[in-house]
C-alpha atoms as a PDB file:
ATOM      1  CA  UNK A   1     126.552  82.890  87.171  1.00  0.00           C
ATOM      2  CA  UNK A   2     126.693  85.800  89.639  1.00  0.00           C
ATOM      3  CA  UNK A   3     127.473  85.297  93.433  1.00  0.00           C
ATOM      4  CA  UNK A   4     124.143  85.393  95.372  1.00  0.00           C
ATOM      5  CA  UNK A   5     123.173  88.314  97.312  1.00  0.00           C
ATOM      6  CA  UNK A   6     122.705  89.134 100.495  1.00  0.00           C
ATOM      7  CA  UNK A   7     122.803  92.098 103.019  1.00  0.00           C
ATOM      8  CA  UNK A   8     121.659  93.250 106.208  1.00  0.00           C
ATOM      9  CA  UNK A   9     118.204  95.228 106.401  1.00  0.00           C
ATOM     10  CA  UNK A  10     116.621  97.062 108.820  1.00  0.00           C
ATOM     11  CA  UNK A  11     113.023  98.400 109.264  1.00  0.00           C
ATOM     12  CA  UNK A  12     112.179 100.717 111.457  1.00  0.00           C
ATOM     13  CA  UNK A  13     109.541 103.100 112.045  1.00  0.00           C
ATOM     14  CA  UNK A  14     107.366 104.839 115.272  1.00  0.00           C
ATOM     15  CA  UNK A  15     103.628 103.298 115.163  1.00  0.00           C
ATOM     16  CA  UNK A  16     101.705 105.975 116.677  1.00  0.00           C
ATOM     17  CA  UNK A  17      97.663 105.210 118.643  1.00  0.00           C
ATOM     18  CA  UNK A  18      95.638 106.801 120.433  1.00  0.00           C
ATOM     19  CA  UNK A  19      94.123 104.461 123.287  1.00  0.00           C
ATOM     20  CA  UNK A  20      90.748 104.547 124.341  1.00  0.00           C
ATOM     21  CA  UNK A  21      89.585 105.094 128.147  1.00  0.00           C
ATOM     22  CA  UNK A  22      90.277 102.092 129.545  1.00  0.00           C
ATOM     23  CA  UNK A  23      93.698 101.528 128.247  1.00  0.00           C
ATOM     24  CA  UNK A  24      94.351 105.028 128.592  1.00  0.00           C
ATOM     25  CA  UNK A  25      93.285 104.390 132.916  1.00  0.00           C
ATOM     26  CA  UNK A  26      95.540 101.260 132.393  1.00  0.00           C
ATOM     27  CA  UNK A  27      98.971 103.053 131.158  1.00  0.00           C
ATOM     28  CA  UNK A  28      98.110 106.056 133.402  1.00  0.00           C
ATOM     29  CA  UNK A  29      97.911 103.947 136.486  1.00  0.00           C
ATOM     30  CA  UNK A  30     101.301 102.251 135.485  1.00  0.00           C
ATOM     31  CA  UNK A  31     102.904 105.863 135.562  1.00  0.00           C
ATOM     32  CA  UNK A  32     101.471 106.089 138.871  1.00  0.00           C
ATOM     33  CA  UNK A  33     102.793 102.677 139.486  1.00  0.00           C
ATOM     34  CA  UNK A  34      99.287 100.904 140.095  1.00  0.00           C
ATOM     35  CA  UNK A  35      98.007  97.835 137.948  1.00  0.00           C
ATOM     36  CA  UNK A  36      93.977  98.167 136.930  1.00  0.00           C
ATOM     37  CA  UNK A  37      92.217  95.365 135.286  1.00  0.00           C
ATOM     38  CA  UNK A  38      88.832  95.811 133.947  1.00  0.00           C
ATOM     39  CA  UNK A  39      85.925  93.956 135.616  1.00  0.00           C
ATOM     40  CA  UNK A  40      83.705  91.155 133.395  1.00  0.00           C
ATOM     41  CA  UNK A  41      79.978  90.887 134.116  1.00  0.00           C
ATOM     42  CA  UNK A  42      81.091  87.554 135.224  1.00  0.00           C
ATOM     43  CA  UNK A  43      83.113  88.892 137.792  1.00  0.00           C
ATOM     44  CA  UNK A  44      86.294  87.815 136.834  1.00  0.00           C
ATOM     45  CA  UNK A  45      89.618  90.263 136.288  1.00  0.00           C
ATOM     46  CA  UNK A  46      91.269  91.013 133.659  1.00  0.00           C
ATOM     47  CA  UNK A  47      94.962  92.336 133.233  1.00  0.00           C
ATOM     48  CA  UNK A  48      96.190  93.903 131.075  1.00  0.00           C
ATOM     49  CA  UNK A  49      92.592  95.066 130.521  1.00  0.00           C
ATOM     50  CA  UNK A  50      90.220  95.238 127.337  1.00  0.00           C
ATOM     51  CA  UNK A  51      87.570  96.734 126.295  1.00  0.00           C
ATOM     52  CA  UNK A  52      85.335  94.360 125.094  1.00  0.00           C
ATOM     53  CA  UNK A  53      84.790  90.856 126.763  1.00  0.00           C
ATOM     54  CA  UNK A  54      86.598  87.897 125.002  1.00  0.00           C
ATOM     55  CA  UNK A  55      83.918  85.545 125.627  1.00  0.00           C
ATOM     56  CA  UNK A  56      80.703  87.557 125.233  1.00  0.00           C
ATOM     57  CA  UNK A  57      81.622  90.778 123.270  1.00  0.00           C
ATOM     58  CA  UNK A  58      80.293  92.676 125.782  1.00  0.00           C
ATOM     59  CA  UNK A  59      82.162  96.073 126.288  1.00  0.00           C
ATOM     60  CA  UNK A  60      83.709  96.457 129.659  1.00  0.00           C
ATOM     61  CA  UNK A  61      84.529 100.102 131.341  1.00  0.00           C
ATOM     62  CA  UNK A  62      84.561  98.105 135.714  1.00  0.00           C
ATOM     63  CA  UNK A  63      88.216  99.474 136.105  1.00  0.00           C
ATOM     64  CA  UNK A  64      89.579  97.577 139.396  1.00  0.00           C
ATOM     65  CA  UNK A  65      92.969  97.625 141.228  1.00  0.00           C
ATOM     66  CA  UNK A  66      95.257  94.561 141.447  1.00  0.00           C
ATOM     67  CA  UNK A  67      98.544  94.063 143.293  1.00  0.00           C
ATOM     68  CA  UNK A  68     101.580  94.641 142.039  1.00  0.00           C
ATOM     69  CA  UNK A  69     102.422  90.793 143.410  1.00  0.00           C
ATOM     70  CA  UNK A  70     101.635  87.873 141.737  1.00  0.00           C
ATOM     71  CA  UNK A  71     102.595  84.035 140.262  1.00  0.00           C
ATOM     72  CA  UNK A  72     104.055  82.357 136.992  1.00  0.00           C
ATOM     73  CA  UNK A  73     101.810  80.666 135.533  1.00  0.00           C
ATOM     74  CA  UNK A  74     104.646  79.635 132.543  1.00  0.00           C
ATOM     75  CA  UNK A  75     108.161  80.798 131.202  1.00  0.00           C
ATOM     76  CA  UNK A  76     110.872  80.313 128.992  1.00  0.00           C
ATOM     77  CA  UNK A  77     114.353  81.366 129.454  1.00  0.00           C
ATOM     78  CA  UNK A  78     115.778  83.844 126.886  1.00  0.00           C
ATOM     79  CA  UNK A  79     119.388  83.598 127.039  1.00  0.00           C
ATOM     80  CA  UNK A  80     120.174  85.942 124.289  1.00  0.00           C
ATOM     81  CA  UNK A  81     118.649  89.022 124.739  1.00  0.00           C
ATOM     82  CA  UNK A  82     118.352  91.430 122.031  1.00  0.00           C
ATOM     83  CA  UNK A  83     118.281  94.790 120.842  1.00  0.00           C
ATOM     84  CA  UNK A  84     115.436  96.618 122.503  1.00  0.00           C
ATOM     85  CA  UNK A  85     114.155  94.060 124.932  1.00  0.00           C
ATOM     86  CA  UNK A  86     113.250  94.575 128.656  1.00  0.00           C
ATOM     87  CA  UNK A  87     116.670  93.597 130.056  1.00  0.00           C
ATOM     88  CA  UNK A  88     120.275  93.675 128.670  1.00  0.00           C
ATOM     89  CA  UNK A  89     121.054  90.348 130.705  1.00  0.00           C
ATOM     90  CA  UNK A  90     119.664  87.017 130.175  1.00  0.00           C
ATOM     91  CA  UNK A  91     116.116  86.843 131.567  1.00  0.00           C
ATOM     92  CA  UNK A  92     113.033  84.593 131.333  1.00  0.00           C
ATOM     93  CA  UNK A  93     110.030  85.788 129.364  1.00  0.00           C
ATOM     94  CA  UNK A  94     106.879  85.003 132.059  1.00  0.00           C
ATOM     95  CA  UNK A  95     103.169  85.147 132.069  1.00  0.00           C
ATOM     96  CA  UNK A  96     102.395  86.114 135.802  1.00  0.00           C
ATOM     97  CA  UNK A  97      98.796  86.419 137.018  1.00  0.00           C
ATOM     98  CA  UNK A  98      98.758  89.008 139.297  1.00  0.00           C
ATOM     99  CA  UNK A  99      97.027  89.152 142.938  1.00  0.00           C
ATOM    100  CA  UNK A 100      93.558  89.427 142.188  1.00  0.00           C
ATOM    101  CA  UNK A 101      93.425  88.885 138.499  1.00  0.00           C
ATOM    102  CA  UNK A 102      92.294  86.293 136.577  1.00  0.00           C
ATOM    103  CA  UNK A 103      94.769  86.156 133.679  1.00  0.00           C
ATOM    104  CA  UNK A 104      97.965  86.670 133.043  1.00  0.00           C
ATOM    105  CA  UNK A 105     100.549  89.305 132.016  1.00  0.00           C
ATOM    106  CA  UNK A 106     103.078  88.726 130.081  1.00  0.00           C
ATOM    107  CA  UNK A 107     106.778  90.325 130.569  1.00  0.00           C
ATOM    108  CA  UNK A 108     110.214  90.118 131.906  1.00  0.00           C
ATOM    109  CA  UNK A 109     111.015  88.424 134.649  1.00  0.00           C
ATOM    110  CA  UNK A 110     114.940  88.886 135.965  1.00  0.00           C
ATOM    111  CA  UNK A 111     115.907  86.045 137.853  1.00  0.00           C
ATOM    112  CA  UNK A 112     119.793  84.499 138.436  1.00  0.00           C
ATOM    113  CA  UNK A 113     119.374  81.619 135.691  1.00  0.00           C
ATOM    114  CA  UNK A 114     117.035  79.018 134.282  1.00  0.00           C
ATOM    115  CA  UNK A 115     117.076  76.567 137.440  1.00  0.00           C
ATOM    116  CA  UNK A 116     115.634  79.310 139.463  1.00  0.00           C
ATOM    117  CA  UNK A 117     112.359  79.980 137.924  1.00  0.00           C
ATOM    118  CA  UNK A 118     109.490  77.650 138.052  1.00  0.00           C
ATOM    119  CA  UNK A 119     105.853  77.669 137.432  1.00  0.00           C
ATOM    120  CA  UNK A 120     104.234  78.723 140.453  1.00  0.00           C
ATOM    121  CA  UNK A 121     107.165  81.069 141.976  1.00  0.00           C
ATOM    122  CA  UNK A 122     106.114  84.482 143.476  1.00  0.00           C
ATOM    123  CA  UNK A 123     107.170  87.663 141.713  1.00  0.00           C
ATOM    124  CA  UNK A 124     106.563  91.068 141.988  1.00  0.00           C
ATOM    125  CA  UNK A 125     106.839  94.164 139.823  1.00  0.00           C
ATOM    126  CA  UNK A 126     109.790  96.505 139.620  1.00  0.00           C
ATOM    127  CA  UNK A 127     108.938  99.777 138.451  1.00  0.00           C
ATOM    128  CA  UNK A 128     110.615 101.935 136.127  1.00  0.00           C
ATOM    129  CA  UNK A 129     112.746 104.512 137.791  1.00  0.00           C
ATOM    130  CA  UNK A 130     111.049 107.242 134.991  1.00  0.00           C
ATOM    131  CA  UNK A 131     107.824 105.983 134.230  1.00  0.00           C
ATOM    132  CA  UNK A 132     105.750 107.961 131.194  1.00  0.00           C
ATOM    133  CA  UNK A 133     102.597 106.132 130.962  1.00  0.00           C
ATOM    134  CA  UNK A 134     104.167 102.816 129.205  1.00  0.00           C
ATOM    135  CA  UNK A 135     103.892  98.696 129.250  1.00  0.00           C
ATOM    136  CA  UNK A 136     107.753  99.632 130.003  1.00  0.00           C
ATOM    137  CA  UNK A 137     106.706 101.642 133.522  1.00  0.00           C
ATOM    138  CA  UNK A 138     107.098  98.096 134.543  1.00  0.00           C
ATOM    139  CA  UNK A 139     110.604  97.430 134.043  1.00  0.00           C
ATOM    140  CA  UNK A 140     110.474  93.703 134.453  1.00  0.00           C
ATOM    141  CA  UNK A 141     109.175  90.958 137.100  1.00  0.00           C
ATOM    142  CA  UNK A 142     111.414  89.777 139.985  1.00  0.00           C
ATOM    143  CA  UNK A 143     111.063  86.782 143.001  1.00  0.00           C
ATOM    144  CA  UNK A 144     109.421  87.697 145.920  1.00  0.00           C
ATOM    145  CA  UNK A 145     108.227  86.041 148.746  1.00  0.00           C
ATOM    146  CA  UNK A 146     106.511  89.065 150.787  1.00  0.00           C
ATOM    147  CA  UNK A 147     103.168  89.225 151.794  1.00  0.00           C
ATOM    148  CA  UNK A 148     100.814  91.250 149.094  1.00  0.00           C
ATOM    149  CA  UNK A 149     100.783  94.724 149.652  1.00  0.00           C
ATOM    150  CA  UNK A 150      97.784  96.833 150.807  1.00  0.00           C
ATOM    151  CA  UNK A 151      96.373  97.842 147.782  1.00  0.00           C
ATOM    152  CA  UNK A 152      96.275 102.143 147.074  1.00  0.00           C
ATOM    153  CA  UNK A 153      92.011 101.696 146.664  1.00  0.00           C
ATOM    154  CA  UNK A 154      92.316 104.073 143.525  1.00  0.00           C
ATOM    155  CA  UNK A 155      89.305 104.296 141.018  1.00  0.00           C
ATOM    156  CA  UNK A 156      91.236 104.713 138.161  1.00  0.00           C
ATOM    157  CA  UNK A 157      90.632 108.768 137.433  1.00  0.00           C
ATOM    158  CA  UNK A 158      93.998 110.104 137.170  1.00  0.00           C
ATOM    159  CA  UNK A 159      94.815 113.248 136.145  1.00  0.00           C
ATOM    160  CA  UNK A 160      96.725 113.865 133.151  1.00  0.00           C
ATOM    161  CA  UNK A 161      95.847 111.289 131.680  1.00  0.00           C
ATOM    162  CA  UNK A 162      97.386 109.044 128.806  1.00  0.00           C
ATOM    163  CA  UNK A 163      95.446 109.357 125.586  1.00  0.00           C
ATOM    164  CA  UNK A 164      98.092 107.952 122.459  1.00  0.00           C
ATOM    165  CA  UNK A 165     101.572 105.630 122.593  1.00  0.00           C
ATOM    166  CA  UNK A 166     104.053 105.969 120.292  1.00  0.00           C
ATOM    167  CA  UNK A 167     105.619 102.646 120.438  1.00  0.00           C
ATOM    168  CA  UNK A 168     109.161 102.239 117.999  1.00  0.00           C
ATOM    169  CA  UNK A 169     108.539  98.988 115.605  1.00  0.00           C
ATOM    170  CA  UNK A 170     112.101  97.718 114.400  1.00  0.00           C
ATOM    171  CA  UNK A 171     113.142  94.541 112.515  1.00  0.00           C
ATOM    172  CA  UNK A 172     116.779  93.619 111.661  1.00  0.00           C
ATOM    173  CA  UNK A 173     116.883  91.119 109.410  1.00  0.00           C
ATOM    174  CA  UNK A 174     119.179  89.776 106.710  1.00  0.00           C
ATOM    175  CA  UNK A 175     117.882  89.602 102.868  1.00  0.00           C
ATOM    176  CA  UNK A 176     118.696  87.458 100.311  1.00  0.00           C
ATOM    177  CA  UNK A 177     116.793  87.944  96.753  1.00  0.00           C
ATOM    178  CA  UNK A 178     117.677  84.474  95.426  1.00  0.00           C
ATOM    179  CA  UNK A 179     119.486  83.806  92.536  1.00  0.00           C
ATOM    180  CA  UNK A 180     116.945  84.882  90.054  1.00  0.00           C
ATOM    181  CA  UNK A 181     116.704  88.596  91.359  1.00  0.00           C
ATOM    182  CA  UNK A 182     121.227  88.527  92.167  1.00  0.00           C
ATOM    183  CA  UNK A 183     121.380  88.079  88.233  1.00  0.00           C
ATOM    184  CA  UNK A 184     118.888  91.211  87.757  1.00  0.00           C
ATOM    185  CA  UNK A 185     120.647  93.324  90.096  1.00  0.00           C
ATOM    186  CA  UNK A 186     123.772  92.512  88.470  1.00  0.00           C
ATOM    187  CA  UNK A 187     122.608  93.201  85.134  1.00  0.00           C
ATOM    188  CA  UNK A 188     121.150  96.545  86.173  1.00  0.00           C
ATOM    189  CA  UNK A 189     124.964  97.388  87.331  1.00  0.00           C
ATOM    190  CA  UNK A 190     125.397  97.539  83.258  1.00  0.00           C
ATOM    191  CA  UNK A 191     122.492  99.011  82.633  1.00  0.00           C
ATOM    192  CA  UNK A 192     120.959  96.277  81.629  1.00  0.00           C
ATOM    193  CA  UNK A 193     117.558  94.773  82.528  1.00  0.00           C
ATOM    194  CA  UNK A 194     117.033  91.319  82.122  1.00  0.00           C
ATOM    195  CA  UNK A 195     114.445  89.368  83.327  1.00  0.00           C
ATOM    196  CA  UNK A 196     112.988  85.384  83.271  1.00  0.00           C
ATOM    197  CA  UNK A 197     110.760  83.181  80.747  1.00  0.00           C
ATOM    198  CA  UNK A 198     108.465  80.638  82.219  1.00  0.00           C
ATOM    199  CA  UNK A 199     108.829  77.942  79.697  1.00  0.00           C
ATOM    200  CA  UNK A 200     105.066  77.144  79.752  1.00  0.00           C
ATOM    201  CA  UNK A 201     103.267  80.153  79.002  1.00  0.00           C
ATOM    202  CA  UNK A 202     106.552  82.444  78.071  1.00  0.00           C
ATOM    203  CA  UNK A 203     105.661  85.347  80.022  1.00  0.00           C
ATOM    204  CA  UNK A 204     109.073  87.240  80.822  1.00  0.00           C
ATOM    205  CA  UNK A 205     108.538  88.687  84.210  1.00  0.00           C
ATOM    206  CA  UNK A 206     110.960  91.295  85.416  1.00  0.00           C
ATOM    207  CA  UNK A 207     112.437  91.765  87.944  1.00  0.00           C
ATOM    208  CA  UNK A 208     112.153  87.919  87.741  1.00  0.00           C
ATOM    209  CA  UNK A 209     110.941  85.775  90.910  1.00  0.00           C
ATOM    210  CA  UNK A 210     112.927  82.682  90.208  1.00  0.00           C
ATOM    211  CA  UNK A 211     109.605  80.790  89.395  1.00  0.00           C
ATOM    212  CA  UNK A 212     106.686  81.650  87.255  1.00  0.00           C
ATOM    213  CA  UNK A 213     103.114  83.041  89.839  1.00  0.00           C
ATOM    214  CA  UNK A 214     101.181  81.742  86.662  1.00  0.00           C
ATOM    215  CA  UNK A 215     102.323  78.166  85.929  1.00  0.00           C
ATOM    216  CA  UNK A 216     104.063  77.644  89.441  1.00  0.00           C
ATOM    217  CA  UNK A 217     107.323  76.329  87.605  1.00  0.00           C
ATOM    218  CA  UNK A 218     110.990  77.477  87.772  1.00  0.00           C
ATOM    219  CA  UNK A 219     112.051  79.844  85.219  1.00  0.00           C
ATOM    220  CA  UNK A 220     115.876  80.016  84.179  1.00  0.00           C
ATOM    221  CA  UNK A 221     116.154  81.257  80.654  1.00  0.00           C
ATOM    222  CA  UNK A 222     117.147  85.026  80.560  1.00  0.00           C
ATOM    223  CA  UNK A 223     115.483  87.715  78.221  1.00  0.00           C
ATOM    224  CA  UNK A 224     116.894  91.082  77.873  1.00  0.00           C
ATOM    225  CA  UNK A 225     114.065  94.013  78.115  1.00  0.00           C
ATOM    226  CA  UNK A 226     113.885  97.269  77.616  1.00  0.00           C
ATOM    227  CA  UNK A 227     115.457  99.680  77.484  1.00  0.00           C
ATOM    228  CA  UNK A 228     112.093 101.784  76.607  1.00  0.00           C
ATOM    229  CA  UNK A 229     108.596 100.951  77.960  1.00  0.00           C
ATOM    230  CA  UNK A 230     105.133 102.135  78.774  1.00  0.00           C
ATOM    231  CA  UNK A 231     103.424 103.857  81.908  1.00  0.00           C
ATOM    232  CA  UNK A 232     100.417 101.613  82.582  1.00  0.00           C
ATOM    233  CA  UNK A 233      99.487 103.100  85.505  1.00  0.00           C
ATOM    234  CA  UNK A 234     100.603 106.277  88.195  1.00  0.00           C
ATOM    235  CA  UNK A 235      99.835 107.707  91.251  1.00  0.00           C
ATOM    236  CA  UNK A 236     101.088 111.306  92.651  1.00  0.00           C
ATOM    237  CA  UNK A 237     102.739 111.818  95.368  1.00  0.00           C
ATOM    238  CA  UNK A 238     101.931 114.738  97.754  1.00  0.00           C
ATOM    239  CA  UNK A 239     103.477 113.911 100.926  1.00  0.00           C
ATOM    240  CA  UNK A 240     107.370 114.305 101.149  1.00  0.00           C
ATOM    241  CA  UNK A 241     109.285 111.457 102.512  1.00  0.00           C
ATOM    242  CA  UNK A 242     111.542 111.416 105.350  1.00  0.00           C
ATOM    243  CA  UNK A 243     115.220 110.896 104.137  1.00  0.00           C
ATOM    244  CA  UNK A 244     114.275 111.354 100.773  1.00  0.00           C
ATOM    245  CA  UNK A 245     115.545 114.337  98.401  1.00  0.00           C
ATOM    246  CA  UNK A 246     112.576 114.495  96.064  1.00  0.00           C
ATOM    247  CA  UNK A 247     110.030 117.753  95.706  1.00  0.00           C
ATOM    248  CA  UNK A 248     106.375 116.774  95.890  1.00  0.00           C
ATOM    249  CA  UNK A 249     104.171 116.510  94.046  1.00  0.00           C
ATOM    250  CA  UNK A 250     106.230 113.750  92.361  1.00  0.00           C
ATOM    251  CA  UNK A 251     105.001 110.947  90.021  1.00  0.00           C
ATOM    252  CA  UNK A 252     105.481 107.173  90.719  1.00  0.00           C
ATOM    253  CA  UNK A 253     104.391 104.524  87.475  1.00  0.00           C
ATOM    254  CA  UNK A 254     104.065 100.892  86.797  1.00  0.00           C
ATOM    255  CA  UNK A 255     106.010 100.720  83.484  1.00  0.00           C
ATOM    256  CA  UNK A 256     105.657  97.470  81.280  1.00  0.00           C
ATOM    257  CA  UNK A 257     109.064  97.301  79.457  1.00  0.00           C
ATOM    258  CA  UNK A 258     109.316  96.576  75.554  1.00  0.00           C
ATOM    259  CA  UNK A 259     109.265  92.895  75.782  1.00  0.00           C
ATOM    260  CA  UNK A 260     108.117  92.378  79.482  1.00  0.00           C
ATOM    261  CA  UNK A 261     104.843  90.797  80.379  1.00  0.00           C
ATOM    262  CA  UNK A 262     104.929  92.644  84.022  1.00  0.00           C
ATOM    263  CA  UNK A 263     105.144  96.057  85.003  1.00  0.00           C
ATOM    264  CA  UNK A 264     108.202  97.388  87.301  1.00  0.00           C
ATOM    265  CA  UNK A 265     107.762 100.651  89.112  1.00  0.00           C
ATOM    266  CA  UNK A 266     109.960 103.751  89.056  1.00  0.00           C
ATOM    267  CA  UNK A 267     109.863 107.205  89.469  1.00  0.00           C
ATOM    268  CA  UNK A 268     109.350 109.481  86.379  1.00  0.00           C
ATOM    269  CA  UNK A 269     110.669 113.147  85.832  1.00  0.00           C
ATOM    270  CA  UNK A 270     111.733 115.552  82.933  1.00  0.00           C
ATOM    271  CA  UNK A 271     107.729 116.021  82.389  1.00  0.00           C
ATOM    272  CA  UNK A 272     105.416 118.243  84.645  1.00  0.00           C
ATOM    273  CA  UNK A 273     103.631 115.665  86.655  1.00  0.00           C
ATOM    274  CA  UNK A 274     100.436 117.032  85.548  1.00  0.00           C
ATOM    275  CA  UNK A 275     100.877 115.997  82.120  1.00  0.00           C
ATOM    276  CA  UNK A 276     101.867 111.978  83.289  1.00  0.00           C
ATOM    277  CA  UNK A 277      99.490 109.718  81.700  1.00  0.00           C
ATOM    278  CA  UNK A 278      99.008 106.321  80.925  1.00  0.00           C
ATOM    279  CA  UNK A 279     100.436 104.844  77.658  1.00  0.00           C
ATOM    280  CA  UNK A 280     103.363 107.619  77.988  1.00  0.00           C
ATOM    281  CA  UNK A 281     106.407 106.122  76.455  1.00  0.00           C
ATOM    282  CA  UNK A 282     109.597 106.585  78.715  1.00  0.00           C
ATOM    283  CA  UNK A 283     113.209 105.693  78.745  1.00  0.00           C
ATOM    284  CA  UNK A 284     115.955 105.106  81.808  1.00  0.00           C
ATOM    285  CA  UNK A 285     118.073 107.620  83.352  1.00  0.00           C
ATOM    286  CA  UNK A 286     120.869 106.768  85.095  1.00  0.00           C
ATOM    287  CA  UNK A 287     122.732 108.825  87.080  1.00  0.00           C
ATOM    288  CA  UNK A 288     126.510 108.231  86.990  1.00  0.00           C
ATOM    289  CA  UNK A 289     127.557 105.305  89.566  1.00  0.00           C
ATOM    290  CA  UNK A 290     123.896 104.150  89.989  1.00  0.00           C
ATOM    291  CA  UNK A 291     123.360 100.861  89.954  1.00  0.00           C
ATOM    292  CA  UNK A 292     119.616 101.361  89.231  1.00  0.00           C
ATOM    293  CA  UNK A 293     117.595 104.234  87.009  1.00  0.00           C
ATOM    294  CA  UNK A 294     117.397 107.312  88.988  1.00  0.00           C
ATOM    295  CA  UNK A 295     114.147 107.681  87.001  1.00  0.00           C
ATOM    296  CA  UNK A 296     112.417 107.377  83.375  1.00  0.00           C
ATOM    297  CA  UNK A 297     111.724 110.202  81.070  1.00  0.00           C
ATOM    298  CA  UNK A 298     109.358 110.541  78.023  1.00  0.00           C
ATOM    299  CA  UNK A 299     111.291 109.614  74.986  1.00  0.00           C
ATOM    300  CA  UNK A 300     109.548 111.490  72.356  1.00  0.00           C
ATOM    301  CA  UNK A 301     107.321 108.629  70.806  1.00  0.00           C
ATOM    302  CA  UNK A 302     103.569 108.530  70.463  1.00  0.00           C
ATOM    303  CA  UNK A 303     101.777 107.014  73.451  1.00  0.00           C
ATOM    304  CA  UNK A 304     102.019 103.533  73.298  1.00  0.00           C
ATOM    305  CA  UNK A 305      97.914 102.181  72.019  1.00  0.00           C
ATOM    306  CA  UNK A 306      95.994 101.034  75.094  1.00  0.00           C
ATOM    307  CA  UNK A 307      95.448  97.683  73.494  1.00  0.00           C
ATOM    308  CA  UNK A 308      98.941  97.136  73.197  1.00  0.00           C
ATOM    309  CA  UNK A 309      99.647  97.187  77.353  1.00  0.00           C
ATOM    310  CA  UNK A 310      95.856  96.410  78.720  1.00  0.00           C
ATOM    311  CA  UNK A 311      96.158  92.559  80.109  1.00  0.00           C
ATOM    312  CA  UNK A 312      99.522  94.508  81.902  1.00  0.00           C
ATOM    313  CA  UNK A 313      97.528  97.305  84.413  1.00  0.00           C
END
């Protein structure tokens, strides 16, 4: 039985907005280092703003000024800080309702240690030395015990104003795929593919799960597939990804292998992509060192009879 895997992952990627006028009055105030709420028909404040009214659904455009003071309402201490977080030192994560709203706003608030922070402490915000129009303007929370200050009386028209974010999305995590997919990746590294029976129906899956989605019961006994299969189903690709040496347009398949009840994906070449089509018999290539196909290519055969791989699109 083959060690189980594991390894260190990491997604990343920019997830780019536009905002619409009130939180684009909202991040351009914070670059000009003044807090605006947006006023319900209620009267109350809210901060950060929205645009529509949690209660009533009505939309809201009353922009008002708050202060830049304000009081925890509830923490918790985050002694670990990590990778891309306000502060680099250990900090308490606070929701702090700020001097003339009526909820809470949630961020960083730097303070010596735990026994120094409690519900109902005075804070206000330090800015950002460079602010661009970001939640991150505010560079965290910190005690205060100062009177409120006199509030700038702005409207909320700024000029310049912020109309999209790009805000980086990251998640470092470690991956195991189980035992069932360890023995698949280990077969692949002998170009082999080999996936799972379910002992009640006998569907093989591949790459196997570990447990059959069908019959909800562990699967254990391997089946060799393959080598050959059939394209089931395609789509062409027309954008070029980043970090990837491929030419568009390019053509990505489900393939059902020869003995497989469940289609894999891979990439298919050595045909022009305009003459990909379903039932197209292909075959692995492997590239040398590749623990994986580097793609499948037609083998020659007819097309596989759509009967023969319908209950697999």
């Amino acid at each position: 039985m083959p060690e189980v895997l594991k390894a260190p992952l990491v997604v990343e990627f920019p997830f780019t907005r536009s905002v619409g006028p009130v939180q684009s009055a909202f991040l351009t105030g914070l670059r000009e280092r003044v807090v605006l709420g947006v006023r319900t028909s209620d009267g109350r404040a809210l901060v950060p703003p929205v645009e529509y009214d949690p209660v009533t659904a009505e939309e809201l455009r009353d922009l008002v000024e708050v202060a830049p003071t304000g009081t925890v309402t509830t923490w918790a201490w985050n002694h670990a800080p990590r990778r891309g977080q306000p502060l680099d030192t250990p900090f308490a994560w606070a929701l702090v309702r700020l001097d003339g709203a009526d909820t809470a706003l949630l961020h960083a608030l730097d303070a010596p240690g735990p026994d120094t922070v409690r519900t109902g402490m005075r804070v206000r915000i330090r800015w950002a030395e460079e602010r661009t129009g970001a939640i991150t303007d505010i560079a965290c929370f910190e005690p205060y015990d100062g009177a409120a200050p006199r509030l700038t009386g702005h409207d909320g028209h700024f000029g310049n104003a912020v109309t999209g974010i790009v805000a980086p999305a990251r998640l470092d995590y470690t991956y195991s795929p189980g035992r069932a997919q360890s023995a698949y990746i280990d077969a692949l590294s002998g170009h082999r593919t080999v996936g799972e029976r379910c002992p009640a129906c006998r569907k093989v899956y591949v790459p196997p799960r570990g447990a059959c989605p069908t019959c909800g019961v562990a699967t254990a006994e391997q089946v060799e597939v393959g080598p050959r299969g059939t394209i089931t189903t395609f789509c062409i690709v027309n954008i070029k990804a980043k970090n990837l040496d491929i030419e568009v347009p390019y053509v990505y398949a489900h393939i059902a292998l020869d003995g497989a009840d469940l289609a894999l994906h891979g990439r298919i070449g050595g045909i022009p992509y305009n003459q990909v089509r379903m039932g197209l018999r292909v075959e692995p290539v492997w590239t040398a060192g590749g623990r994986y196909p580097d793609h499948y290519r037609p083998t020659g055969e007819l097309d596989a009879d759509y009967e023969t791989y319908k209950e697999l699109l």
